[in-house]
C-alpha atoms as a PDB file:
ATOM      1  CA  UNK A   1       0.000   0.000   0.000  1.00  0.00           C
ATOM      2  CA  UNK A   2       1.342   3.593  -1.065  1.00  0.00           C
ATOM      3  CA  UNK A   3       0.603   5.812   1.672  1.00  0.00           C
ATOM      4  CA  UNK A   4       1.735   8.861  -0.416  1.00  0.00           C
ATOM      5  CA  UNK A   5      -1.309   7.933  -2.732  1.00  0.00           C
ATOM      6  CA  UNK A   6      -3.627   4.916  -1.842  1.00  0.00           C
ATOM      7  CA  UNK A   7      -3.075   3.901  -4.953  1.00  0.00           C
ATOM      8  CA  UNK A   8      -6.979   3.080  -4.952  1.00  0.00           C
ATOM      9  CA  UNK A   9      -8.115   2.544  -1.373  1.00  0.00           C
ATOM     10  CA  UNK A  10     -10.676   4.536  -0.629  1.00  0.00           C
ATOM     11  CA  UNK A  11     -11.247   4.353   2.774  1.00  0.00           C
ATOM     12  CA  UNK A  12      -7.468   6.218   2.049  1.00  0.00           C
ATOM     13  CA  UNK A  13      -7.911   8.596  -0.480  1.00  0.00           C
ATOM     14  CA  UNK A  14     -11.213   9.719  -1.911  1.00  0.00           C
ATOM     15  CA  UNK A  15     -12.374   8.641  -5.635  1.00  0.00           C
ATOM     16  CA  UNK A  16     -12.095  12.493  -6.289  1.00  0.00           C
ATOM     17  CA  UNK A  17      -8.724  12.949  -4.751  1.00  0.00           C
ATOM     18  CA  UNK A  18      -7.362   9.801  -6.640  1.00  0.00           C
ATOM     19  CA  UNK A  19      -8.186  11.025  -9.694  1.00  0.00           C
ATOM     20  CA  UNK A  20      -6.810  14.757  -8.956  1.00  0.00           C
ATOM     21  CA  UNK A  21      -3.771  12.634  -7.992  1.00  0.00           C
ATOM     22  CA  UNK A  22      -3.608  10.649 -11.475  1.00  0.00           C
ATOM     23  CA  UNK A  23      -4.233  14.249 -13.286  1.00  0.00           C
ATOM     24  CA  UNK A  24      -1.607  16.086 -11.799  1.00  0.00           C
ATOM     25  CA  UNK A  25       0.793  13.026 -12.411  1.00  0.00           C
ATOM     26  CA  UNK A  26      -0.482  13.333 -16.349  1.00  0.00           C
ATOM     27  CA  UNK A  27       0.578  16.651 -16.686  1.00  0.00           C
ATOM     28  CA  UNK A  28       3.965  16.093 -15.603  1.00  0.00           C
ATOM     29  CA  UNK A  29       4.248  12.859 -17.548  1.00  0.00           C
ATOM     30  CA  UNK A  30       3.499  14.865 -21.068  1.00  0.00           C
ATOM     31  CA  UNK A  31       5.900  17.304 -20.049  1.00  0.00           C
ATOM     32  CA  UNK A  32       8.249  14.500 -19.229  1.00  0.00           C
ATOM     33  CA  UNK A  33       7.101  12.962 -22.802  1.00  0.00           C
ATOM     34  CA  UNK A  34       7.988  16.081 -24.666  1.00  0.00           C
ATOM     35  CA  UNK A  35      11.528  16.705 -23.069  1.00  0.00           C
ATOM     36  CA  UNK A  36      12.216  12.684 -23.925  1.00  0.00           C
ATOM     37  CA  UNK A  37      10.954  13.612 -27.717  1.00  0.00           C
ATOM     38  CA  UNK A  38      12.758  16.466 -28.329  1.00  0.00           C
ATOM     39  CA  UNK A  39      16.181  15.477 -27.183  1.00  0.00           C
ATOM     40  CA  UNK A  40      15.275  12.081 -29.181  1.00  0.00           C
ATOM     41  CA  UNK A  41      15.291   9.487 -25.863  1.00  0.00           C
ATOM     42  CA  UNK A  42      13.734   6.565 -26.207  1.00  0.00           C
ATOM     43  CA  UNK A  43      12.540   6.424 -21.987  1.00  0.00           C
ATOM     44  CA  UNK A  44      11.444   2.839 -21.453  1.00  0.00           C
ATOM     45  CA  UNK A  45       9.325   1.917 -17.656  1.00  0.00           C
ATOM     46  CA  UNK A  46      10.659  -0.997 -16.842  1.00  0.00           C
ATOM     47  CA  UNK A  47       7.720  -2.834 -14.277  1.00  0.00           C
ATOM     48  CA  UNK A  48       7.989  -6.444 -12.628  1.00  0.00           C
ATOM     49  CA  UNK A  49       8.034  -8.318  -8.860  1.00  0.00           C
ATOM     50  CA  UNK A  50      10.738  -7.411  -7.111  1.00  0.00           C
ATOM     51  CA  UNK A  51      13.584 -10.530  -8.389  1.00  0.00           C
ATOM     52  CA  UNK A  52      12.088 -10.494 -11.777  1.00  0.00           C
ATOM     53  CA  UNK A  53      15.509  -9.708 -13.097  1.00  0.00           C
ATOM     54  CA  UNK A  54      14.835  -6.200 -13.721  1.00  0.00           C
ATOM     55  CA  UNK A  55      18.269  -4.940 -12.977  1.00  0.00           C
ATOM     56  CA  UNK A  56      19.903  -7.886 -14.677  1.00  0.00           C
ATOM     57  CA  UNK A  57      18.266  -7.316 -17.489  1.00  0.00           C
ATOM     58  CA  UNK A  58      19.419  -3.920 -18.140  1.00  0.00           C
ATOM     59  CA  UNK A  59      23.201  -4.957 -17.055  1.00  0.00           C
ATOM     60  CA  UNK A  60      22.734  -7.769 -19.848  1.00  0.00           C
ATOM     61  CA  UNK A  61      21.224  -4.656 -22.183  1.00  0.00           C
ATOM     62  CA  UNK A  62      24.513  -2.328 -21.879  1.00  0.00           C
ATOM     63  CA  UNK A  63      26.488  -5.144 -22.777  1.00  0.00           C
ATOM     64  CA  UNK A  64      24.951  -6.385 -25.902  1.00  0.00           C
ATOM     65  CA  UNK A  65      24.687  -2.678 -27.304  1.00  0.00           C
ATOM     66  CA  UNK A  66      28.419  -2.512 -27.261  1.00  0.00           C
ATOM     67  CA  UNK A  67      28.189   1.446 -27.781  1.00  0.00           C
ATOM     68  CA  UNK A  68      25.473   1.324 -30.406  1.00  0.00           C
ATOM     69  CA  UNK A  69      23.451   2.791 -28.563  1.00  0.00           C
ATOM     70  CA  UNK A  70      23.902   4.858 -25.165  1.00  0.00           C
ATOM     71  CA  UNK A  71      22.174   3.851 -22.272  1.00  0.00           C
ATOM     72  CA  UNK A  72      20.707   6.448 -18.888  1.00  0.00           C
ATOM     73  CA  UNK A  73      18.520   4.683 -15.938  1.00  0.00           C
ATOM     74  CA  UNK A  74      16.761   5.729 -13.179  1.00  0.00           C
ATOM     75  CA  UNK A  75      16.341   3.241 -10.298  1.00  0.00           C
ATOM     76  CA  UNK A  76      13.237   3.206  -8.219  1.00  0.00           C
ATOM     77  CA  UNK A  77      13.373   1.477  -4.793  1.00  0.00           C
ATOM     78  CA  UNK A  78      11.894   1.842  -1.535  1.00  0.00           C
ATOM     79  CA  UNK A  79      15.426   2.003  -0.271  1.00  0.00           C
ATOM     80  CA  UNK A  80      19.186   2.148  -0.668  1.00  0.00           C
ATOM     81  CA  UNK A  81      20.478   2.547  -4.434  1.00  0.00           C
ATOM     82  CA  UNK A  82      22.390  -0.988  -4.480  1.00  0.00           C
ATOM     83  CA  UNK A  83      20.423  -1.807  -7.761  1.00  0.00           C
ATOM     84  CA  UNK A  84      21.859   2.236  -9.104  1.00  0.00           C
ATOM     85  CA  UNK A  85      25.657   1.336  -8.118  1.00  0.00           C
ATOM     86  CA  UNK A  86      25.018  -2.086 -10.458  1.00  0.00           C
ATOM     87  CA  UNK A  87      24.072  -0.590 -13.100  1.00  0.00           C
ATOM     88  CA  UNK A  88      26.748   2.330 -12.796  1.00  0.00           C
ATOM     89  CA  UNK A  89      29.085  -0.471 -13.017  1.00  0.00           C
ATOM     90  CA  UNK A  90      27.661  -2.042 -15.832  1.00  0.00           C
ATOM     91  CA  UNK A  91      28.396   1.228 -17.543  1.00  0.00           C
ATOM     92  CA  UNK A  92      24.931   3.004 -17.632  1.00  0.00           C
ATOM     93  CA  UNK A  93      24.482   6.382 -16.249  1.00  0.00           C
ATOM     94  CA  UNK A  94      21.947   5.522 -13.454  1.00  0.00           C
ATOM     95  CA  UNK A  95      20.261   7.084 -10.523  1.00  0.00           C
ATOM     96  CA  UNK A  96      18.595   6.202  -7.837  1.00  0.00           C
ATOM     97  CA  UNK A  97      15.551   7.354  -6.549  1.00  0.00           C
ATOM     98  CA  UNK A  98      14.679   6.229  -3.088  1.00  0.00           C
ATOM     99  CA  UNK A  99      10.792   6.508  -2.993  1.00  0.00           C
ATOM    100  CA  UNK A 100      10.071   5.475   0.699  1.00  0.00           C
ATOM    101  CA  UNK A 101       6.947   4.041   1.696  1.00  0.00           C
ATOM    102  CA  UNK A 102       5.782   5.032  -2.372  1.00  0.00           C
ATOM    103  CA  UNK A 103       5.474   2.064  -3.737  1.00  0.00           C
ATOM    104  CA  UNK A 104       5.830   3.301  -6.998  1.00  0.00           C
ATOM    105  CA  UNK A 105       7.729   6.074  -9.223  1.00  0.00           C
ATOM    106  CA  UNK A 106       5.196   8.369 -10.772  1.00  0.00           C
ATOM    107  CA  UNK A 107       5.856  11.578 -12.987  1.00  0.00           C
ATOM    108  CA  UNK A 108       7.293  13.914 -10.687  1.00  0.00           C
ATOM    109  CA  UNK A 109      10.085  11.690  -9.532  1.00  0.00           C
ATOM    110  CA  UNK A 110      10.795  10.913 -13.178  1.00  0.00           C
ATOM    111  CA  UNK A 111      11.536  14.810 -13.566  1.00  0.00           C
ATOM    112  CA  UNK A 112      13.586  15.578 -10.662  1.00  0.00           C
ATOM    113  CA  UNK A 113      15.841  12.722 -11.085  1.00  0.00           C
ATOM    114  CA  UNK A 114      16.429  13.725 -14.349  1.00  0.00           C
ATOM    115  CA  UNK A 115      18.675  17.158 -12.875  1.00  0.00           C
ATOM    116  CA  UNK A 116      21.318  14.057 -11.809  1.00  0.00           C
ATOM    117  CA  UNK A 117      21.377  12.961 -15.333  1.00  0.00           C
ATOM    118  CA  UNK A 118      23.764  14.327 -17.693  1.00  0.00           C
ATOM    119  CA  UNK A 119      21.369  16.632 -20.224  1.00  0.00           C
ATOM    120  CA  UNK A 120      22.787  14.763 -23.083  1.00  0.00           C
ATOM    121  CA  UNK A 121      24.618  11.791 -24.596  1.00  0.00           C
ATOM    122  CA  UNK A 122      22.153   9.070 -24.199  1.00  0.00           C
ATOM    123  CA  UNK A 123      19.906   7.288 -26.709  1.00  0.00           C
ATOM    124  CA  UNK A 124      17.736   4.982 -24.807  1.00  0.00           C
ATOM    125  CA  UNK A 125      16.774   6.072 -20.816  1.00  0.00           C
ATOM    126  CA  UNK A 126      15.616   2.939 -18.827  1.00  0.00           C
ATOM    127  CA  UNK A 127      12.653   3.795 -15.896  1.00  0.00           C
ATOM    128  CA  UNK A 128      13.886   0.614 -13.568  1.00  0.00           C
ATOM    129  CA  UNK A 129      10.838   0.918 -11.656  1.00  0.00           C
ATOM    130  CA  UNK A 130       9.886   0.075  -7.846  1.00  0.00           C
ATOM    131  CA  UNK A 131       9.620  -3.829  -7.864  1.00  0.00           C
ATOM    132  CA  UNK A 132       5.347  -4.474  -7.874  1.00  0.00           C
ATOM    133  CA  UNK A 133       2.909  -6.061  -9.820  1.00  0.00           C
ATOM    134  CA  UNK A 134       0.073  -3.006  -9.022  1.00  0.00           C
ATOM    135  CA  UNK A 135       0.761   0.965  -9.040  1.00  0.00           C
ATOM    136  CA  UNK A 136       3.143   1.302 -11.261  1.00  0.00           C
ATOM    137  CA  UNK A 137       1.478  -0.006 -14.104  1.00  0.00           C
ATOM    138  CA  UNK A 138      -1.339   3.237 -13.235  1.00  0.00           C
ATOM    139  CA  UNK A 139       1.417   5.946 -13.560  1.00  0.00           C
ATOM    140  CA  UNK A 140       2.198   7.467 -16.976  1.00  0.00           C
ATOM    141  CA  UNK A 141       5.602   8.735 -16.198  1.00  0.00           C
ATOM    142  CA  UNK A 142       6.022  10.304 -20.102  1.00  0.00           C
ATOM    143  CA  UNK A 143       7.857   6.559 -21.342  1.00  0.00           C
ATOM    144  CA  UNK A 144       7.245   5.592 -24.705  1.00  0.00           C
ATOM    145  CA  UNK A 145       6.504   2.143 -23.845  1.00  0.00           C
ATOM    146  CA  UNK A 146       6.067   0.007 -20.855  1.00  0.00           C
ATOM    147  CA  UNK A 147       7.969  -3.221 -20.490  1.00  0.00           C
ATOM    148  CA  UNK A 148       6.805  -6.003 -17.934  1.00  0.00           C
ATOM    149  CA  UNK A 149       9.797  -8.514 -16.734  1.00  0.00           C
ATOM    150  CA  UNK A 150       8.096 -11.829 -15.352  1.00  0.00           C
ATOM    151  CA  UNK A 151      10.376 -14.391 -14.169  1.00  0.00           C
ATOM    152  CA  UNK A 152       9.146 -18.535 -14.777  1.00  0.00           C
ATOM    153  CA  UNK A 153      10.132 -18.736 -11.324  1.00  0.00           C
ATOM    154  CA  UNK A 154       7.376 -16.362 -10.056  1.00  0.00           C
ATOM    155  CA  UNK A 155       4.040 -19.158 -11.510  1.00  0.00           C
ATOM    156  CA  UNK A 156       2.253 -18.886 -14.735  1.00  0.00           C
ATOM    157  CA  UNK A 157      -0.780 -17.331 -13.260  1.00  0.00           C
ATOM    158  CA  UNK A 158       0.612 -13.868 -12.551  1.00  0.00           C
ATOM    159  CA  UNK A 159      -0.992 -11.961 -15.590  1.00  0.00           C
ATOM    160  CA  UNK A 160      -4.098 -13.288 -14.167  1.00  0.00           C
ATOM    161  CA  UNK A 161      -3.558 -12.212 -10.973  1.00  0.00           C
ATOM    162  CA  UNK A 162      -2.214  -8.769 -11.589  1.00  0.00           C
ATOM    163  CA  UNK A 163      -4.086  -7.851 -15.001  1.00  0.00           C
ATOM    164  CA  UNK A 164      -3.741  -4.170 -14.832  1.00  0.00           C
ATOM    165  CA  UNK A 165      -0.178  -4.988 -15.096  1.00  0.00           C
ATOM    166  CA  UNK A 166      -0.518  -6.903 -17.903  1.00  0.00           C
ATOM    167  CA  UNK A 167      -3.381  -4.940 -19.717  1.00  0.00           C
ATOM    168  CA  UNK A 168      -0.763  -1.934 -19.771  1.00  0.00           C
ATOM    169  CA  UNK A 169       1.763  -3.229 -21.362  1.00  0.00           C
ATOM    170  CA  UNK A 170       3.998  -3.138 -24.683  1.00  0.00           C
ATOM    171  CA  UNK A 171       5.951  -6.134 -24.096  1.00  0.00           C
ATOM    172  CA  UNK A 172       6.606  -8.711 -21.617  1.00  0.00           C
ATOM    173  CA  UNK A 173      10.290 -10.176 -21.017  1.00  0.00           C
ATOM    174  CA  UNK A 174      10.063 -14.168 -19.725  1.00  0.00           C
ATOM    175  CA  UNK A 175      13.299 -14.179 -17.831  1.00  0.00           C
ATOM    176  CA  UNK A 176      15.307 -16.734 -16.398  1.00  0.00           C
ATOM    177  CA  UNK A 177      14.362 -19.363 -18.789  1.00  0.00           C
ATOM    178  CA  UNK A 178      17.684 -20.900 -18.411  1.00  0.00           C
ATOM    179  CA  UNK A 179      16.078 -22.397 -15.174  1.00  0.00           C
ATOM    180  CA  UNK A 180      13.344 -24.205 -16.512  1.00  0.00           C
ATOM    181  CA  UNK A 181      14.943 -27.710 -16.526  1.00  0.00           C
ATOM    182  CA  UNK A 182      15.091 -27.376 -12.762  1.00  0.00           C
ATOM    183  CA  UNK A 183      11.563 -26.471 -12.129  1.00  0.00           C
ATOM    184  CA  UNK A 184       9.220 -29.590 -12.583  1.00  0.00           C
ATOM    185  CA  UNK A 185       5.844 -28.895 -14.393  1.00  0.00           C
ATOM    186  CA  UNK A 186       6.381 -25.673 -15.515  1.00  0.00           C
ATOM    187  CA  UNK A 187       5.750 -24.679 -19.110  1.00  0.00           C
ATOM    188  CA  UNK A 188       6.392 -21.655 -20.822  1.00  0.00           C
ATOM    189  CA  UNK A 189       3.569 -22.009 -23.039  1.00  0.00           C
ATOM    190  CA  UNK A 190       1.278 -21.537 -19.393  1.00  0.00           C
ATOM    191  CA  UNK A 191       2.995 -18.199 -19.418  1.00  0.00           C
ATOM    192  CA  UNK A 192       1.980 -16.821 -23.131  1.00  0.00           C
ATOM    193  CA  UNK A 193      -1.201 -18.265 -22.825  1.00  0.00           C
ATOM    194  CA  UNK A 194      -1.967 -16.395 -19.756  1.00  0.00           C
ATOM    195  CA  UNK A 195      -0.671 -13.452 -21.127  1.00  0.00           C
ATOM    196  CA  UNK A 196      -3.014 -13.729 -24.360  1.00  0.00           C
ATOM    197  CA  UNK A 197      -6.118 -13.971 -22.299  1.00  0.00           C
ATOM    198  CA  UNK A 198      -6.113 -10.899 -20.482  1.00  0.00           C
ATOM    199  CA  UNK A 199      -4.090  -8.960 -23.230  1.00  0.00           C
ATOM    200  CA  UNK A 200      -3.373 -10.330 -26.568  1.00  0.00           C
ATOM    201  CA  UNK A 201      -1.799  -7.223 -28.208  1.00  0.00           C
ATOM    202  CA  UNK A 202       1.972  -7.182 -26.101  1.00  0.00           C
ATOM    203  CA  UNK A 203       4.769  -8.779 -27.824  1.00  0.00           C
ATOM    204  CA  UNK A 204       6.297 -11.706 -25.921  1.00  0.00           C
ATOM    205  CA  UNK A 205       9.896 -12.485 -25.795  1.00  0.00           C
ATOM    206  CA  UNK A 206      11.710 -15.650 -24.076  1.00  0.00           C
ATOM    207  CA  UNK A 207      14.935 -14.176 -22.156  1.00  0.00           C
ATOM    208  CA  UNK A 208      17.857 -15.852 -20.249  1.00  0.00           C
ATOM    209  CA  UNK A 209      20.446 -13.239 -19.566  1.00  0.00           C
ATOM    210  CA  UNK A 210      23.155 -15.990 -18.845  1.00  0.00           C
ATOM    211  CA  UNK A 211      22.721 -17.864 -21.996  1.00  0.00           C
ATOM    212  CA  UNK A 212      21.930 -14.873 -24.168  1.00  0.00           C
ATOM    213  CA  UNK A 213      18.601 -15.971 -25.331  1.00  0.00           C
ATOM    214  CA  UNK A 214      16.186 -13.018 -26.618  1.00  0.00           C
ATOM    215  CA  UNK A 215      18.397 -10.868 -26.054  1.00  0.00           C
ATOM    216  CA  UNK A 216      18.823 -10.236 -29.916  1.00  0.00           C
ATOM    217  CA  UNK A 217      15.340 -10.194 -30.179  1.00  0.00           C
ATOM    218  CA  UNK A 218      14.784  -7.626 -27.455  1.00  0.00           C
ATOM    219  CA  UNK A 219      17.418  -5.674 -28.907  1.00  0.00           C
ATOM    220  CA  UNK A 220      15.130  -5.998 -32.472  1.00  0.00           C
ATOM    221  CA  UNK A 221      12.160  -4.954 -30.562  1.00  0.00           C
ATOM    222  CA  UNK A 222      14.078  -1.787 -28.945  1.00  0.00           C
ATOM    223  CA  UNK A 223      15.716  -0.703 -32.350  1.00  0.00           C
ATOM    224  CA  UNK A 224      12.277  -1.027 -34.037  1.00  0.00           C
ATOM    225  CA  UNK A 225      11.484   2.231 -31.737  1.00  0.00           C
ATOM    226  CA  UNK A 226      14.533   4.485 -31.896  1.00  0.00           C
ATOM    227  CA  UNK A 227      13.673   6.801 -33.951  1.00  0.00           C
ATOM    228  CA  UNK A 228      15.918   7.187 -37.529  1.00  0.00           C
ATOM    229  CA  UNK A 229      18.627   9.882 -37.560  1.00  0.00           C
ATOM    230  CA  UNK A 230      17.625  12.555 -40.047  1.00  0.00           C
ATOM    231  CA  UNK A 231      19.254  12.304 -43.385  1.00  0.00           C
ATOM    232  CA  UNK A 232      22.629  14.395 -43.493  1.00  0.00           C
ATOM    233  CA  UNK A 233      22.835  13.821 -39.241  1.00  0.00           C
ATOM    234  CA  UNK A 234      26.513  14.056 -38.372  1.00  0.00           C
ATOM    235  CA  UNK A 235      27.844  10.991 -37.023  1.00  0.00           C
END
């Protein structure tokens, strides 16, 4: 439970003072959204369960880039910036934004983390955010897409339990696939499938960051967003 927001609960926060929330957050998010367009970022929110392999991921990201493309982050946790300092050393400029008992990064943050950020020199700005299933799937923080890591370790029924989540999003990222020889009577397919039913529309990619798997393919998916450098662009 956020108590910045309720995220919901209204014995919390009102209906009315939700939704004065969620508007104030969509203002700064399409402020966010035009800053990200007109210095050419592709932002990315990056949502799953806390061990997803949300971090990993993006560690796994900088290296298979080698340089094509730069890479920013911004690390939402409740606490400490352990998951920042990773990602520093993978080479990303990353910071962290401690949120608290918000259990969630919404627009706002977003902004004010970007004054730690260098103004330029990145292609591609990764929203790693606070690991949960719920709110942050309900705050637009001005990304051009939403990404949803789910782990085969974490059951095949999670887009059913967590829908919102699942109903939001541009792609999901099956991670740790690599492990599925150890875990008895689990089958990707149960994933997908459960995917399809409450959203059919997101794109669905197999991962394993140890063996490499998807990873080309997630790196097709990304490059199918940059945007093309105008013709005559220096180099």
């Amino acid at each position: 439970m956020c108590q910045e927001c309720g995220c919901g609960d209204t014995e919390i926060v009102s209906v009315e003072m939700h939704e004065r929330i969620l508007s104030g957050n969509d203002r700064a998010a399409a402020h966010n959204r035009e800053h990200f367009e007109r210095g050419g970022v592709l932002t990315l929110n990056v949502m799953g369960s806390p061990g997803a392999g949300k971090t990993a991921l993006l560690e796994a990201t900088a290296a298979a880039l080698q340089g094509d493309f730069r890479m920013a982050a911004i690390n939402g946790d409740l606490a400490t910036d352990h998951d920042a300092q990773r990602l520093r050393r993978a080479g990303i400029e990353a910071v962290s934004v401690s949120t608290g008992s918000a259990c969630h990064l919404d627009a706002a943050m977003v902004h004010h983390a970007l004054d730690d950020l260098p103004p330029s020199g990145y292609d591609i700005l990764a929203v790693e955010n606070v690991g949960n299933l719920v709110c942050p799937a309900v705050y637009d923080l001005g990304q051009a897409a939403n990404v949803v890591v789910l782990s085969i370790t974490e059951g095949w029924d999670k887009p059913l339990k967590y829908p919102v989540m699942f109903m939001k999003t541009d792609l999901v990222l099956l991670t740790k696939i690599d492990l599925l020889p150890h875990l008895p009577g689990t089958k990707i397919e149960d994933f997908e499938a459960a995917v399809a039913r409450v959203n059919p529309t997101p794109s669905v990619i197999r991962l394993s960051v140890h063996t490499g798997e998807g990873i080309a393919q997630w790196l097709e998916w990304i490059g199918g967003l940059m945007k093309p450098e105008p013709a005559g662009a220096s180099s």
